[in-house]
PDB file of N, CA and C in Angstrom:
ATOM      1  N   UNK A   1       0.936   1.783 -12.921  1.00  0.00           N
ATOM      2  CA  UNK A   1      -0.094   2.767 -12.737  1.00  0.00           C
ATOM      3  C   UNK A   1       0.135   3.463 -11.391  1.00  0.00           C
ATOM      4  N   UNK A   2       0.066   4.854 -10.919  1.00  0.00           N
ATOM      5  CA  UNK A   2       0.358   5.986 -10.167  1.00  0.00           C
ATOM      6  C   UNK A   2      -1.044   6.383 -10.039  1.00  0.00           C
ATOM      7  N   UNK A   3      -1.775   5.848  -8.561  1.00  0.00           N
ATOM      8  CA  UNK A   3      -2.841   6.584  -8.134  1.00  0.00           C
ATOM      9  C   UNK A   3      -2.703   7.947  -7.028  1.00  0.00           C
ATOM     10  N   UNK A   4      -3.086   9.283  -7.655  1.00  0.00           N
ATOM     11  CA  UNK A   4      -3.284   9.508  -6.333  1.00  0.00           C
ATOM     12  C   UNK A   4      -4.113  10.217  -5.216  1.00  0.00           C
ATOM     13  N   UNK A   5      -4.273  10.141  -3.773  1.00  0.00           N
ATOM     14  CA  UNK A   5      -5.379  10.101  -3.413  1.00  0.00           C
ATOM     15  C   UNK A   5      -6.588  11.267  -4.161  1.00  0.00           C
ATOM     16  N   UNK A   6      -5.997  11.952  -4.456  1.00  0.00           N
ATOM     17  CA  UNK A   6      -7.259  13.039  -5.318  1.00  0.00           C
ATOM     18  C   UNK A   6      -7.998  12.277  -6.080  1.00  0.00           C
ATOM     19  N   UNK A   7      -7.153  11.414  -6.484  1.00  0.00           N
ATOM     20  CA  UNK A   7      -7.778  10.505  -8.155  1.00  0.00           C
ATOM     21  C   UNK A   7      -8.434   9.765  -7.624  1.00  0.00           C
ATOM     22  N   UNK A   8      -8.444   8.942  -6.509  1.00  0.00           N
ATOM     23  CA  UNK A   8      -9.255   7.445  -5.928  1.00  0.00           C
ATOM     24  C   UNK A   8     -10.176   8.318  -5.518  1.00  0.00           C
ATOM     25  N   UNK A   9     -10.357   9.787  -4.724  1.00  0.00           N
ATOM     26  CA  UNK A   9     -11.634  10.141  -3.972  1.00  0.00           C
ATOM     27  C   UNK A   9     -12.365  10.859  -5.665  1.00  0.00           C
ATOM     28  N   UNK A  10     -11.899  11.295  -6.703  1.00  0.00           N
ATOM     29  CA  UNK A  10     -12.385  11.663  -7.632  1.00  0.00           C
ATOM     30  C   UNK A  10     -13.504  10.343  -8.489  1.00  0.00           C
ATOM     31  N   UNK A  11     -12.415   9.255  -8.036  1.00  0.00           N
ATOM     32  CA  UNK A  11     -13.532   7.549  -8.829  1.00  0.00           C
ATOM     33  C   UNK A  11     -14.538   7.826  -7.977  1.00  0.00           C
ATOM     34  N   UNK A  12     -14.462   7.889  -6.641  1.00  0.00           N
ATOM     35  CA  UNK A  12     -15.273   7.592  -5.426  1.00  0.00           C
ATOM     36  C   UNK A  12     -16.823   8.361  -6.003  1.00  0.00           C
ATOM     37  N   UNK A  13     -15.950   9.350  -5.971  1.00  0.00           N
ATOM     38  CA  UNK A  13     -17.053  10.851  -6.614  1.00  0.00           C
ATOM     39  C   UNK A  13     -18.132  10.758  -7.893  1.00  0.00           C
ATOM     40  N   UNK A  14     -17.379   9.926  -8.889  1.00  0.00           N
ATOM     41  CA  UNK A  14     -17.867   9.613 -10.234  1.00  0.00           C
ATOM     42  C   UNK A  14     -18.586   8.487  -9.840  1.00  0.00           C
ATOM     43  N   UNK A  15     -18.080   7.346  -9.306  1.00  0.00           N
ATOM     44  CA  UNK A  15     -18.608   6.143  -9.455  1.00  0.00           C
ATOM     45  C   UNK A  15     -19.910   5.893  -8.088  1.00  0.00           C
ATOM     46  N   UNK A  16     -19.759   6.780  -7.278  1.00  0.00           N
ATOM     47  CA  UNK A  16     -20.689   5.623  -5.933  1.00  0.00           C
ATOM     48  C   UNK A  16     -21.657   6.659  -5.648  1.00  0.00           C
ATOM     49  N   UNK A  17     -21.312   8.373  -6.180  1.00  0.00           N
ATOM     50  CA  UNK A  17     -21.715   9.697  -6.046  1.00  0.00           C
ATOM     51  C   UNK A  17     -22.214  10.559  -4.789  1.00  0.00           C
ATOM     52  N   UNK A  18     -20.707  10.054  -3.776  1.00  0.00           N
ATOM     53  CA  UNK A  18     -20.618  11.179  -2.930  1.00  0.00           C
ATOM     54  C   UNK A  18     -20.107  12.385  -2.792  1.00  0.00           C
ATOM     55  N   UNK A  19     -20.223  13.187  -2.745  1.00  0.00           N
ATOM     56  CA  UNK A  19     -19.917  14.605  -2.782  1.00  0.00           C
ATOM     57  C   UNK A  19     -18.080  14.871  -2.675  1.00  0.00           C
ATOM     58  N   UNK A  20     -17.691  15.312  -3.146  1.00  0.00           N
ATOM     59  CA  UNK A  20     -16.023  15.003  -3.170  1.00  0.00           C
ATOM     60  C   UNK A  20     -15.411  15.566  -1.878  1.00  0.00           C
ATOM     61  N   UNK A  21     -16.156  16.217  -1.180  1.00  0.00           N
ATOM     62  CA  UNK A  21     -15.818  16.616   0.230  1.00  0.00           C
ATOM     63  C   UNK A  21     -15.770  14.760   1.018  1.00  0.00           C
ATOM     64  N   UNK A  22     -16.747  14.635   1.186  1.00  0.00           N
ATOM     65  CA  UNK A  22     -17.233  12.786   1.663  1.00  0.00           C
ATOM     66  C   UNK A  22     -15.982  11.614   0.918  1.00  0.00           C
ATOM     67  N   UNK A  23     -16.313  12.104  -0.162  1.00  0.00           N
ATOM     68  CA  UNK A  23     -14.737  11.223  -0.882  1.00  0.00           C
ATOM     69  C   UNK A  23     -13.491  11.126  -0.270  1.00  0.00           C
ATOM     70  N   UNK A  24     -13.288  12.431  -0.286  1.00  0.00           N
ATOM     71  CA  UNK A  24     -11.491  13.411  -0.108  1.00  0.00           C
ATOM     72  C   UNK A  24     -11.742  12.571   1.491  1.00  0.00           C
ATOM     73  N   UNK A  25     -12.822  12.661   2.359  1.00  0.00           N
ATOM     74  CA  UNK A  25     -12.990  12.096   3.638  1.00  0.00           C
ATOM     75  C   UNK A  25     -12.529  10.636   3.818  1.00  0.00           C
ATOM     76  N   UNK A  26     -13.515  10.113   2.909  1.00  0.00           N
ATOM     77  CA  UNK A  26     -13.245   8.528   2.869  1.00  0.00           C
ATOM     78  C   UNK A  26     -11.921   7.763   2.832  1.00  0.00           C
ATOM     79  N   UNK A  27     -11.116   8.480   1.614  1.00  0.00           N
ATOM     80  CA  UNK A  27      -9.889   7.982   1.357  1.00  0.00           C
ATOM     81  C   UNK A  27      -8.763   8.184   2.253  1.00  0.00           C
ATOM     82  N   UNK A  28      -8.910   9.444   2.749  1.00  0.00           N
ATOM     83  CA  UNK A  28      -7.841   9.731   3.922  1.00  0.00           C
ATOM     84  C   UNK A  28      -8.379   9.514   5.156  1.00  0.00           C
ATOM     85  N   UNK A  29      -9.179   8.506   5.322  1.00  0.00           N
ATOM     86  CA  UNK A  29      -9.197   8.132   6.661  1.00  0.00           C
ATOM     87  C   UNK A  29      -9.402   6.690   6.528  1.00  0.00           C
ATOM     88  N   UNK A  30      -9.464   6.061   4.941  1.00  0.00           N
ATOM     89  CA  UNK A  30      -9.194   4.997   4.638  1.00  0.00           C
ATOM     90  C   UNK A  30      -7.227   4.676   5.006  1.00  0.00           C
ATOM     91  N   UNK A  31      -6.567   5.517   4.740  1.00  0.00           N
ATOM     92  CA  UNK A  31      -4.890   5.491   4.775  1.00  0.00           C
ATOM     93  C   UNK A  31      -4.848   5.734   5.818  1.00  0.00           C
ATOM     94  N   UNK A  32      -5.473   6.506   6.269  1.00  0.00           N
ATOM     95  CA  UNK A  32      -4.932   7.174   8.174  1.00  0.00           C
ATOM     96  C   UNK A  32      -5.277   5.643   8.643  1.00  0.00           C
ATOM     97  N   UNK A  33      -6.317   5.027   9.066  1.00  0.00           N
ATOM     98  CA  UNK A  33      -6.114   3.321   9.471  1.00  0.00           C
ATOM     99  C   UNK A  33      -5.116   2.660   9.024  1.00  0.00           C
ATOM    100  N   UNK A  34      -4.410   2.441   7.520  1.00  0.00           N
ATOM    101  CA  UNK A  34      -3.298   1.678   7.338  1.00  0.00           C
ATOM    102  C   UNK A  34      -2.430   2.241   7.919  1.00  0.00           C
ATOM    103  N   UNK A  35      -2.026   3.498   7.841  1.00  0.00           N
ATOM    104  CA  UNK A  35      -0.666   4.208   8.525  1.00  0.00           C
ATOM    105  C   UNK A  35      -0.958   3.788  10.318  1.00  0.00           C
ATOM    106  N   UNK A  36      -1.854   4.116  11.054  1.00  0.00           N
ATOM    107  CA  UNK A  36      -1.984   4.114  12.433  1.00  0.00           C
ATOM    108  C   UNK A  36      -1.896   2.462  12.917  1.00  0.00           C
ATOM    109  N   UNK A  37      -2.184   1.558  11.745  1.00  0.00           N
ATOM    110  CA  UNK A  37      -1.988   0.317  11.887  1.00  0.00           C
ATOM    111  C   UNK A  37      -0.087  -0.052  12.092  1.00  0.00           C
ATOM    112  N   UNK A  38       0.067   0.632  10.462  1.00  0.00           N
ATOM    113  CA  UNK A  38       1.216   0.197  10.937  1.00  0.00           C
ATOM    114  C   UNK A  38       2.374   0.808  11.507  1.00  0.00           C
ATOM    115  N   UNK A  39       2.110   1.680  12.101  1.00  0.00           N
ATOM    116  CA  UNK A  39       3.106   2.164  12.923  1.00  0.00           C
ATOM    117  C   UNK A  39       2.985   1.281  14.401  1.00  0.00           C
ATOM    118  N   UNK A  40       1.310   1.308  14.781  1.00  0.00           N
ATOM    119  CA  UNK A  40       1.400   0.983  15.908  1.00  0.00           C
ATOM    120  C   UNK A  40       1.912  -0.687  15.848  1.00  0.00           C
ATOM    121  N   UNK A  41       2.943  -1.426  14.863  1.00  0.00           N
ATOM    122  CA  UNK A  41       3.462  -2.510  15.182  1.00  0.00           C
ATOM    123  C   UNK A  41       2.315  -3.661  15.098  1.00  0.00           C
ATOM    124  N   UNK A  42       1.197  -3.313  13.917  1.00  0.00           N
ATOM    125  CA  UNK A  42      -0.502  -4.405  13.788  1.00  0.00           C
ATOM    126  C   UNK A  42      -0.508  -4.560  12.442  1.00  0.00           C
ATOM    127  N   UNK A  43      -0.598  -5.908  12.123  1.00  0.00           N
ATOM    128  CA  UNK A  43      -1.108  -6.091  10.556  1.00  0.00           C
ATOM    129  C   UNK A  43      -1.962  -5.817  10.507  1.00  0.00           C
ATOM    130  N   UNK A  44      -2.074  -5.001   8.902  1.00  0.00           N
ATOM    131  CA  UNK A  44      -3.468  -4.463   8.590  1.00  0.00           C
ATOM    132  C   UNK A  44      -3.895  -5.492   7.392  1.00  0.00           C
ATOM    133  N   UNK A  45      -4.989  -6.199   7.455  1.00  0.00           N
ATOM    134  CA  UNK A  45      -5.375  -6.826   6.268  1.00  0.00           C
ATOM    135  C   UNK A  45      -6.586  -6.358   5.418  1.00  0.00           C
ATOM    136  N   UNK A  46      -6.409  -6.584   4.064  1.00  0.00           N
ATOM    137  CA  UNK A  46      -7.644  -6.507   3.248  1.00  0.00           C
ATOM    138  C   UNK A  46      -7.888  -7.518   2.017  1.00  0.00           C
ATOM    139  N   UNK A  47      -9.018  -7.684   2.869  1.00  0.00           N
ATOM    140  CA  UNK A  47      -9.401  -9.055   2.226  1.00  0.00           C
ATOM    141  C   UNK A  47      -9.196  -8.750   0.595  1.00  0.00           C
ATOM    142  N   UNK A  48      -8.378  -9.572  -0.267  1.00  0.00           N
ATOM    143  CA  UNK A  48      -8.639  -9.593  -1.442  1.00  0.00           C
ATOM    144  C   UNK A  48      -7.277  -8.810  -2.053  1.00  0.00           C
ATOM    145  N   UNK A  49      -6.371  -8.386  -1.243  1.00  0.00           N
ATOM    146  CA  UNK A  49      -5.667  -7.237  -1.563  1.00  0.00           C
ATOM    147  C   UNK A  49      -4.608  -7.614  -0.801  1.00  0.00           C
ATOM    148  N   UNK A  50      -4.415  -7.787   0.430  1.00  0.00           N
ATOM    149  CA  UNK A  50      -2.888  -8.223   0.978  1.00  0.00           C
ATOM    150  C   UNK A  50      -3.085  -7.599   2.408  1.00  0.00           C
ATOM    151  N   UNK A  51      -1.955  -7.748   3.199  1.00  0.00           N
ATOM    152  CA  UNK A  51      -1.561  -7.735   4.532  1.00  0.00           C
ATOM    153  C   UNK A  51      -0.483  -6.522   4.740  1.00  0.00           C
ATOM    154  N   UNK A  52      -0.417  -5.290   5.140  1.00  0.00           N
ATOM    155  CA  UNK A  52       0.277  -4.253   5.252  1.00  0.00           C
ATOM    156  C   UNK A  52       0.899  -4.604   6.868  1.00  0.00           C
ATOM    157  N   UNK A  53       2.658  -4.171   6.819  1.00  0.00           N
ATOM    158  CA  UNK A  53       2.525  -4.853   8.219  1.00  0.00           C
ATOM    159  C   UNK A  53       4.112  -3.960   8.501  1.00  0.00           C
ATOM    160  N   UNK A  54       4.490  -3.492   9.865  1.00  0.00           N
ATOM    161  CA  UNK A  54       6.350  -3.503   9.764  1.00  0.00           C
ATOM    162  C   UNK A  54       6.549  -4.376  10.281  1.00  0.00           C
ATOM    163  N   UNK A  55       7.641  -4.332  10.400  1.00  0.00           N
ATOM    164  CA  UNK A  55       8.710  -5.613  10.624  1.00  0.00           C
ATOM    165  C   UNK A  55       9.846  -4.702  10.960  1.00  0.00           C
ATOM    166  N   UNK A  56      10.550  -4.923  12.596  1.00  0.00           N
ATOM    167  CA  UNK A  56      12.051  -4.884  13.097  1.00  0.00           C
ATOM    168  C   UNK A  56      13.073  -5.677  12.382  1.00  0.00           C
ATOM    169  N   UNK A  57      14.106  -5.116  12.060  1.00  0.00           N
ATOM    170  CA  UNK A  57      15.344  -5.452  11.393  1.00  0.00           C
ATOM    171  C   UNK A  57      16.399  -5.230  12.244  1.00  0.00           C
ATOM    172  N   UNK A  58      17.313  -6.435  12.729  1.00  0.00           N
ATOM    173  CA  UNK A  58      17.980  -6.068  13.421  1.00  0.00           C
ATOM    174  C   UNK A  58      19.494  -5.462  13.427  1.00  0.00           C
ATOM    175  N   UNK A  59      20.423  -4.705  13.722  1.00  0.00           N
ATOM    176  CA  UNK A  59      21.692  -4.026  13.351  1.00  0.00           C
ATOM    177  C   UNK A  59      22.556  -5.402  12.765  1.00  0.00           C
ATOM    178  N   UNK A  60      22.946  -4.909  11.707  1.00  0.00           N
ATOM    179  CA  UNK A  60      23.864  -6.113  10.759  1.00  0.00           C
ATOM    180  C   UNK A  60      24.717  -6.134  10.079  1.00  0.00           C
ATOM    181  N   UNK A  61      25.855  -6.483   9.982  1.00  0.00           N
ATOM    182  CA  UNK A  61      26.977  -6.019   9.387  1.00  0.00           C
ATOM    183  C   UNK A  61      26.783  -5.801   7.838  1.00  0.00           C
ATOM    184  N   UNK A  62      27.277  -4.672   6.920  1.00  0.00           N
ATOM    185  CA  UNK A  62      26.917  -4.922   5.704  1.00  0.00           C
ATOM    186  C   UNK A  62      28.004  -4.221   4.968  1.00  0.00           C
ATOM    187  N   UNK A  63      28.113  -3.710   4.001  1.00  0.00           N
ATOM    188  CA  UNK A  63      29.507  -3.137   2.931  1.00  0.00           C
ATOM    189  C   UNK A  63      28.849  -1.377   2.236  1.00  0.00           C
ATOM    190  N   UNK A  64      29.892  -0.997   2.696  1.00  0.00           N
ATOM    191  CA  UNK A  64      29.512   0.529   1.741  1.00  0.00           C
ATOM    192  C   UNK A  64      29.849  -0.408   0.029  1.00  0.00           C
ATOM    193  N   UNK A  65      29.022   0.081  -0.959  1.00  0.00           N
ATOM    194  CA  UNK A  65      29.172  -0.146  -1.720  1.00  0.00           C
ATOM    195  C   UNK A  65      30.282   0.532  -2.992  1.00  0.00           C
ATOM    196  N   UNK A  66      30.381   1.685  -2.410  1.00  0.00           N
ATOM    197  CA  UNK A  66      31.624   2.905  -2.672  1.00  0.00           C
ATOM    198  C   UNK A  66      32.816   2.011  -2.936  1.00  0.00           C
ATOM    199  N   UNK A  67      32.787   2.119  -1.536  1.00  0.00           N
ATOM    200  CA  UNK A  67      34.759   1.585  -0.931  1.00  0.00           C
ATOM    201  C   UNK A  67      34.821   0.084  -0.658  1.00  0.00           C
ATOM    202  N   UNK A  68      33.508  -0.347  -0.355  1.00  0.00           N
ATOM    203  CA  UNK A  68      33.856  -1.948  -0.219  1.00  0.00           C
ATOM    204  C   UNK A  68      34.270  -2.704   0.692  1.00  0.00           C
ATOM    205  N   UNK A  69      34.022  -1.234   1.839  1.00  0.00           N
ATOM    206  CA  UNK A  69      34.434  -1.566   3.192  1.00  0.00           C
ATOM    207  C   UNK A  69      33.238  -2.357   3.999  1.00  0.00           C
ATOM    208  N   UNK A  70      33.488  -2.852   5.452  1.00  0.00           N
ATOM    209  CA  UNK A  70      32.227  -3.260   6.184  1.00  0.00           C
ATOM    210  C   UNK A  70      32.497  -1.849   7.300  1.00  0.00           C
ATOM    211  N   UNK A  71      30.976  -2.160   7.046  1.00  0.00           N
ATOM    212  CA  UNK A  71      29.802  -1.225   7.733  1.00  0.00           C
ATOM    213  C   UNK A  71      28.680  -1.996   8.978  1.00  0.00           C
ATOM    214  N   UNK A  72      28.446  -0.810  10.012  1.00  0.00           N
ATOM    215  CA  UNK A  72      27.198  -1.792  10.623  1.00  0.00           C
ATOM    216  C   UNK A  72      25.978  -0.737   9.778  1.00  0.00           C
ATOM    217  N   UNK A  73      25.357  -1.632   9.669  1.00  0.00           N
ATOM    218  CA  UNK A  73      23.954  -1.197   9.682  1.00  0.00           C
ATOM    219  C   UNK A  73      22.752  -1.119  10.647  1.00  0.00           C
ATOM    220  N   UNK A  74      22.294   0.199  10.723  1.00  0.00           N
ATOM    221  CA  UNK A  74      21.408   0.003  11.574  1.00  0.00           C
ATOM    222  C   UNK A  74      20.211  -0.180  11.938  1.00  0.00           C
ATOM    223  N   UNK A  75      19.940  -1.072  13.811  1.00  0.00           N
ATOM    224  CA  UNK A  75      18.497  -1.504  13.363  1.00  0.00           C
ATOM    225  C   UNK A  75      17.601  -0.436  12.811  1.00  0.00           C
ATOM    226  N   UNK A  76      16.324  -1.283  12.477  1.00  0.00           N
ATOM    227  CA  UNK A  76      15.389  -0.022  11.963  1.00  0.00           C
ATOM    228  C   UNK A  76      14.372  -0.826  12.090  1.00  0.00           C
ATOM    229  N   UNK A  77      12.832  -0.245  11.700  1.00  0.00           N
ATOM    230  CA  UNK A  77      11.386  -1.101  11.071  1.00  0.00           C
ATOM    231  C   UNK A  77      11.173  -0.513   9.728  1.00  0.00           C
ATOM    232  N   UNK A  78      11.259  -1.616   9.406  1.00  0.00           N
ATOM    233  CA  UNK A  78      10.514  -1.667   7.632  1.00  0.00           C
ATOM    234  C   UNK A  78       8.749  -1.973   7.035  1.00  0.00           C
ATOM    235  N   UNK A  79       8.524  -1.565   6.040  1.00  0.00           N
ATOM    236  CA  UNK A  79       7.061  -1.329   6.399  1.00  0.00           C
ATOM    237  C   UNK A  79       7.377  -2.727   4.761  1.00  0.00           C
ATOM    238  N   UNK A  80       6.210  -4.020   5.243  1.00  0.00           N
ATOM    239  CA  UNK A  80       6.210  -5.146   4.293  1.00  0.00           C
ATOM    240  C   UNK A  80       4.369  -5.090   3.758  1.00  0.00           C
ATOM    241  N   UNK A  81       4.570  -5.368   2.739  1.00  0.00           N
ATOM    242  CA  UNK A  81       3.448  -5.780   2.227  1.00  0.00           C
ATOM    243  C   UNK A  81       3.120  -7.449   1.678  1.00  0.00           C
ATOM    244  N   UNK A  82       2.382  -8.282   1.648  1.00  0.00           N
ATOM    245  CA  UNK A  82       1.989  -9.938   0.989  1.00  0.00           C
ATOM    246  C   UNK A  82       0.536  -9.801   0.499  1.00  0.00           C
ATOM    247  N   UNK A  83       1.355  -9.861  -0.774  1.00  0.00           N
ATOM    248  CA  UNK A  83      -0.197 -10.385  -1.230  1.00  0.00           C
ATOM    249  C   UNK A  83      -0.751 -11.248  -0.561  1.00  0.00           C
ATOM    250  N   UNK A  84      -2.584 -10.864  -1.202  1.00  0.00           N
ATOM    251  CA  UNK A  84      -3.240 -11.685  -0.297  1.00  0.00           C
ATOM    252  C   UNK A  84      -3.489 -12.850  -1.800  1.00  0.00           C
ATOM    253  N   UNK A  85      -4.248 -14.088  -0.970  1.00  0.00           N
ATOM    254  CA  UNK A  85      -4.190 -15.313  -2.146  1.00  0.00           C
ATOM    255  C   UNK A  85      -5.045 -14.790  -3.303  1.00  0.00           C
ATOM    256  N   UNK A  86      -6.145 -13.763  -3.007  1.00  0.00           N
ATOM    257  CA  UNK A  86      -6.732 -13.923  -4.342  1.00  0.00           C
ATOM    258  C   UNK A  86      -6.575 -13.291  -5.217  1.00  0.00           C
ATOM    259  N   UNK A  87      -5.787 -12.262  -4.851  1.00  0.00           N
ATOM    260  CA  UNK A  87      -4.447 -11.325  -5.458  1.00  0.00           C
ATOM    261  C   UNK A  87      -3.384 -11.662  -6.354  1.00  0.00           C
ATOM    262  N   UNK A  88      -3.315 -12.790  -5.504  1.00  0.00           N
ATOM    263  CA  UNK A  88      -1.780 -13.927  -5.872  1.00  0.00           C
ATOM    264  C   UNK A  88      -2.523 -14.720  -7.171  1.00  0.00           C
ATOM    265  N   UNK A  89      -3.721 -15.232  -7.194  1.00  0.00           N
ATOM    266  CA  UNK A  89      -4.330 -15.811  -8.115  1.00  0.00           C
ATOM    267  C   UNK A  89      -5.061 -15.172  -9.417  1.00  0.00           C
ATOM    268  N   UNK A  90      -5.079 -14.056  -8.923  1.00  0.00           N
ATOM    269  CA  UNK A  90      -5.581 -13.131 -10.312  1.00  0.00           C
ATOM    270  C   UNK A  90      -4.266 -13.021 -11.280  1.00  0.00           C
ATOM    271  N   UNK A  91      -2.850 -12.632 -10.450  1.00  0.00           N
ATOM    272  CA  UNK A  91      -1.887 -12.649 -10.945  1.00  0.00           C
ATOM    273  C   UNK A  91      -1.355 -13.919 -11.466  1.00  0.00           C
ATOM    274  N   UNK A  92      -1.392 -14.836 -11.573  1.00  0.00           N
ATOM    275  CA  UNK A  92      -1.064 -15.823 -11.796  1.00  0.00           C
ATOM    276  C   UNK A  92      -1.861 -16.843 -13.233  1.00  0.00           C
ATOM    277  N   UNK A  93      -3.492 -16.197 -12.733  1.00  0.00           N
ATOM    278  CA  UNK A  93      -3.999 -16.369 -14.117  1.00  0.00           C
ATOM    279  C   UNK A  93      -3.819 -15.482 -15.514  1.00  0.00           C
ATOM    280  N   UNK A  94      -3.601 -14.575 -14.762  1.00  0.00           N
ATOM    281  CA  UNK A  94      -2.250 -13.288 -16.059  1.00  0.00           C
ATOM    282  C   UNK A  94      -3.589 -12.588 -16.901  1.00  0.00           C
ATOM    283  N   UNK A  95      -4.775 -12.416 -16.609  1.00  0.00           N
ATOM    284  CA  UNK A  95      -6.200 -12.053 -17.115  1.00  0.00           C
ATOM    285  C   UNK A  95      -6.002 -10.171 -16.900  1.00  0.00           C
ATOM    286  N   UNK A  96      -6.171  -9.367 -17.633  1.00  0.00           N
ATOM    287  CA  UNK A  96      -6.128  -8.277 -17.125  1.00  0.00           C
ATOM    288  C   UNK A  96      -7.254  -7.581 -16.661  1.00  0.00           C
ATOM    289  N   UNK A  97      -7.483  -7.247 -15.698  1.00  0.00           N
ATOM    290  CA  UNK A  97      -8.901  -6.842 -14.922  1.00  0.00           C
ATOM    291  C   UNK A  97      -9.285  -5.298 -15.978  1.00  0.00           C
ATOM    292  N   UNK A  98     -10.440  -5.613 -16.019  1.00  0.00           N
ATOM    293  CA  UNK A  98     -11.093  -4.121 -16.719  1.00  0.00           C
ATOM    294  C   UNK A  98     -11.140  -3.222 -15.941  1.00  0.00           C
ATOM    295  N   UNK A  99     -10.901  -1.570 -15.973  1.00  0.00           N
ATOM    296  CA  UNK A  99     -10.670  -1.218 -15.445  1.00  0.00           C
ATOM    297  C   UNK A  99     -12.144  -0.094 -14.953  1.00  0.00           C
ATOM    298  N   UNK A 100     -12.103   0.261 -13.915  1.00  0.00           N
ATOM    299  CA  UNK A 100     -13.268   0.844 -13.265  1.00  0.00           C
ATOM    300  C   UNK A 100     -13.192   2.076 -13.432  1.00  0.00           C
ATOM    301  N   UNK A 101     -12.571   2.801 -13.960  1.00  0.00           N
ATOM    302  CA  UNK A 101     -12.227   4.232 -13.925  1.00  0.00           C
ATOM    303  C   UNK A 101     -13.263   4.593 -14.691  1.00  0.00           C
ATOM    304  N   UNK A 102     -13.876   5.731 -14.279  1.00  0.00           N
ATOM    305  CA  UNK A 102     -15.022   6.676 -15.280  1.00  0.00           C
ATOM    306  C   UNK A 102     -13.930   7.633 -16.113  1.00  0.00           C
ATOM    307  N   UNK A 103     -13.729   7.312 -17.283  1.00  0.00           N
ATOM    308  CA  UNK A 103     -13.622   8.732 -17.776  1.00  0.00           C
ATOM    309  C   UNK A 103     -14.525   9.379 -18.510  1.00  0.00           C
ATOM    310  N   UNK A 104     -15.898   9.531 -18.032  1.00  0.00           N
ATOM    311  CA  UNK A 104     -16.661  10.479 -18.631  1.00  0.00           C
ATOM    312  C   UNK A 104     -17.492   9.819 -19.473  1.00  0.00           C
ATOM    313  N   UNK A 105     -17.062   9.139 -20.680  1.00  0.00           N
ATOM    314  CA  UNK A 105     -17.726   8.524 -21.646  1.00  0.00           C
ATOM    315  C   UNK A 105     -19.118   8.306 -21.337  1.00  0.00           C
TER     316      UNK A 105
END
């Protein structure tokens, strides 16, 4: 499933009935905290949902896959996500959650 932010401030809109200006608000300043989290090098957690976080990688030898040659690779930060446990446990009981979406009906 492909959410995107139009669509989550559009549920927002249908389901809790704030004005889609207040929505379109909510959601992008819901992401602007994960992004400002993780750039600034801070796990971001949500309860129920997982731990957004980067992580430094350090320069490492590796192979063009082309030619088969070695290569360095370079350092960088990678952006990690972990589920959180009750996440991990919904998945695991394999139950498919109903879904909250209004379509109108």
């Amino acid at each position: 499933m492909t959410v995107t932010k139009a669509e989550l401030a559009e549920i927002i809109y249908k389901n809790i009935g704030f004005s889609k200006k207040d929505a379109t608000e909510i959601v992008d300043a819901f992401f602007d905290l994960i992004k400002e989290g993780i750039v600034n090098m801070e796990k971001v957690k949500i309860k129920g949902i997982g731990t957004f976080y980067a992580r430094s990688k350090k320069e490492r030898l590796g192979r063009n896959p082309q030619t088969d040659k070695p290569m360095m690779i370079s350092a960088r930060r990678v952006i990690v996500y972990r589920a959180g446990t009750s996440l991990k446990k919904l998945l695991k009981e394999n139950k498919p959650i109903a879904s909250s979406k209004n379509d109108g009906a």
